[in-house]
Protein backbone atom coordinates (compact mmCIF):
# COMPACT_ATOMS: atom_id res chain seq x y z
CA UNK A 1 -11.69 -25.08 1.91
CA UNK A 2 -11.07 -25.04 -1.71
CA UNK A 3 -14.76 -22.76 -1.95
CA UNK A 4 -13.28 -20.45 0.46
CA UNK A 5 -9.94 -19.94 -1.41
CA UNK A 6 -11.66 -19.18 -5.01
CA UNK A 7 -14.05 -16.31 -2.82
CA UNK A 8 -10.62 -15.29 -1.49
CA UNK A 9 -9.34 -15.19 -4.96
CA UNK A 10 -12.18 -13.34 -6.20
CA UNK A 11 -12.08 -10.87 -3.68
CA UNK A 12 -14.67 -11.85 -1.72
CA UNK A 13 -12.97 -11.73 1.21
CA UNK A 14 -15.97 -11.16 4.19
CA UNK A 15 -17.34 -14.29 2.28
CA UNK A 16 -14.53 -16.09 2.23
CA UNK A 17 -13.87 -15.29 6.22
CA UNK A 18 -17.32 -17.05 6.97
CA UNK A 19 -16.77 -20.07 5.25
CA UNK A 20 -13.58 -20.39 7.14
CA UNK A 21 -15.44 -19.60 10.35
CA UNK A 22 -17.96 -22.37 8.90
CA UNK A 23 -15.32 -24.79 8.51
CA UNK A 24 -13.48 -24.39 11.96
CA UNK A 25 -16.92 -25.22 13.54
CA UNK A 26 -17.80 -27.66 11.29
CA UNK A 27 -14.56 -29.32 12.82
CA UNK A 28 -15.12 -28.55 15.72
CA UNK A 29 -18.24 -30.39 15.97
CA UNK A 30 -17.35 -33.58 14.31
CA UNK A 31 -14.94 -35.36 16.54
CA UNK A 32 -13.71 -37.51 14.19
CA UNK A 33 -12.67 -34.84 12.13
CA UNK A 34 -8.82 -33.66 13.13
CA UNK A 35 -6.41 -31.62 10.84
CA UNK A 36 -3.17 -32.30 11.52
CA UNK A 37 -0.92 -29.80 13.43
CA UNK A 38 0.52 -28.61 9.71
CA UNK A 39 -3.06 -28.38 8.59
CA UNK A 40 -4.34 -26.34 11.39
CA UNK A 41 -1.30 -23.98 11.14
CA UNK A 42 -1.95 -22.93 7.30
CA UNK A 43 -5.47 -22.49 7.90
CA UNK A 44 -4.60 -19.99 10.67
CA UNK A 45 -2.15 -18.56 8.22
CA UNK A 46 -5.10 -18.20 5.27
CA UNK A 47 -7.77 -16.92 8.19
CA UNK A 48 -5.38 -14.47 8.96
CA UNK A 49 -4.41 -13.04 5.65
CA UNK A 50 -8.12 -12.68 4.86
CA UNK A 51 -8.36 -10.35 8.04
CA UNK A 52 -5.86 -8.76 6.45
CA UNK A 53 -7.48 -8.00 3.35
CA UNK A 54 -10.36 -7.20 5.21
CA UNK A 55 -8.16 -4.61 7.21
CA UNK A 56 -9.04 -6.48 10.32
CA UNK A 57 -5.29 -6.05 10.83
CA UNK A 58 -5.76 -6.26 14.94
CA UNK A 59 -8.03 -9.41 14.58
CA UNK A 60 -5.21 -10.88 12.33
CA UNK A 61 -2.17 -10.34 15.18
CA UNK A 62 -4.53 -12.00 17.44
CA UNK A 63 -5.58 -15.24 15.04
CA UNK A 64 -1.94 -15.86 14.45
CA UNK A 65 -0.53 -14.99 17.93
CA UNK A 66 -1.86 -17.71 19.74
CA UNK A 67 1.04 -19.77 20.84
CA UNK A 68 1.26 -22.90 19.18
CA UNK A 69 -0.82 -22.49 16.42
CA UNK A 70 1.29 -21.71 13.44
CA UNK A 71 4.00 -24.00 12.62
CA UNK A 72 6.05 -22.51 10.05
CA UNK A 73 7.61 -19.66 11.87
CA UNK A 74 8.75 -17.83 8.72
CA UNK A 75 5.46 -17.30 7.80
CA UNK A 76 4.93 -16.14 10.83
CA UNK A 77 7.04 -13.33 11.17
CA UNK A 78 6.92 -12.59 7.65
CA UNK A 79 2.59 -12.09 8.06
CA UNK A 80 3.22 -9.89 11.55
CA UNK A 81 5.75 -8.01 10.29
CA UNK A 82 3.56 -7.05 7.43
CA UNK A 83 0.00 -6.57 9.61
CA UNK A 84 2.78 -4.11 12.39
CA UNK A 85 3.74 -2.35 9.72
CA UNK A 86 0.06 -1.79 8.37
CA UNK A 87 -0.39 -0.85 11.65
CA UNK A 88 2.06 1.63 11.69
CA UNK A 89 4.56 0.13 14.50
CA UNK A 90 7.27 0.32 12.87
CA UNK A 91 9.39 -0.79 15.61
CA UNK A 92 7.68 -4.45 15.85
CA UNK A 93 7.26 -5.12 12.52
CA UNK A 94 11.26 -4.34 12.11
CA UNK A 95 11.68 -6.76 14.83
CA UNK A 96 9.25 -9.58 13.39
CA UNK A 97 12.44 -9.71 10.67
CA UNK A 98 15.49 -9.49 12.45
């Protein structure tokens, strides 16, 4: 993960998206190979800000909306409220902060 943060960093952010999307399968594959429930939440988080950056701002709602997935719910609303308002809906990104 640490190579996918520094292409992230360097604003290489399709890059940085596959090695994410290399590392979810790579975990996916090895069943001895878990992230905690903390773990899995941040790299949700980080998958969906690079979707972000990539504009992806759709694909981003939908990464982080899966129920369950994202643990720290400040983050949360704080990251939707951002990617609604990029979106231009007002109204539910005004909501994400209430």
């Amino acid at each position: 993960m640490s190579y996918a943060i520094a292409t992230y960093l360097s604003k290489q952010h399709a890059k940085a998206l596959d090695i994410i999307g290399r590392f979810e399968n790579m975990i996916k594959a090895d069943k001895k190979m878990k992230l905690k429930k903390y773990e899995r939440s941040e790299l949700v988080l980080f998958k969906a800000r690079v979707l972000e950056e990539l504009g992806e701002y759709q694909k981003a709602i939908d990464t982080i909306s899966k129920k369950g997935e994202v643990v720290n719910q400040l983050a949360l609303n704080e990251q939707l409220a951002r990617l609604y308002r990029a979106l231009g809906d007002k109204d539910k990104a005004i909501e994400r902060l209430e």
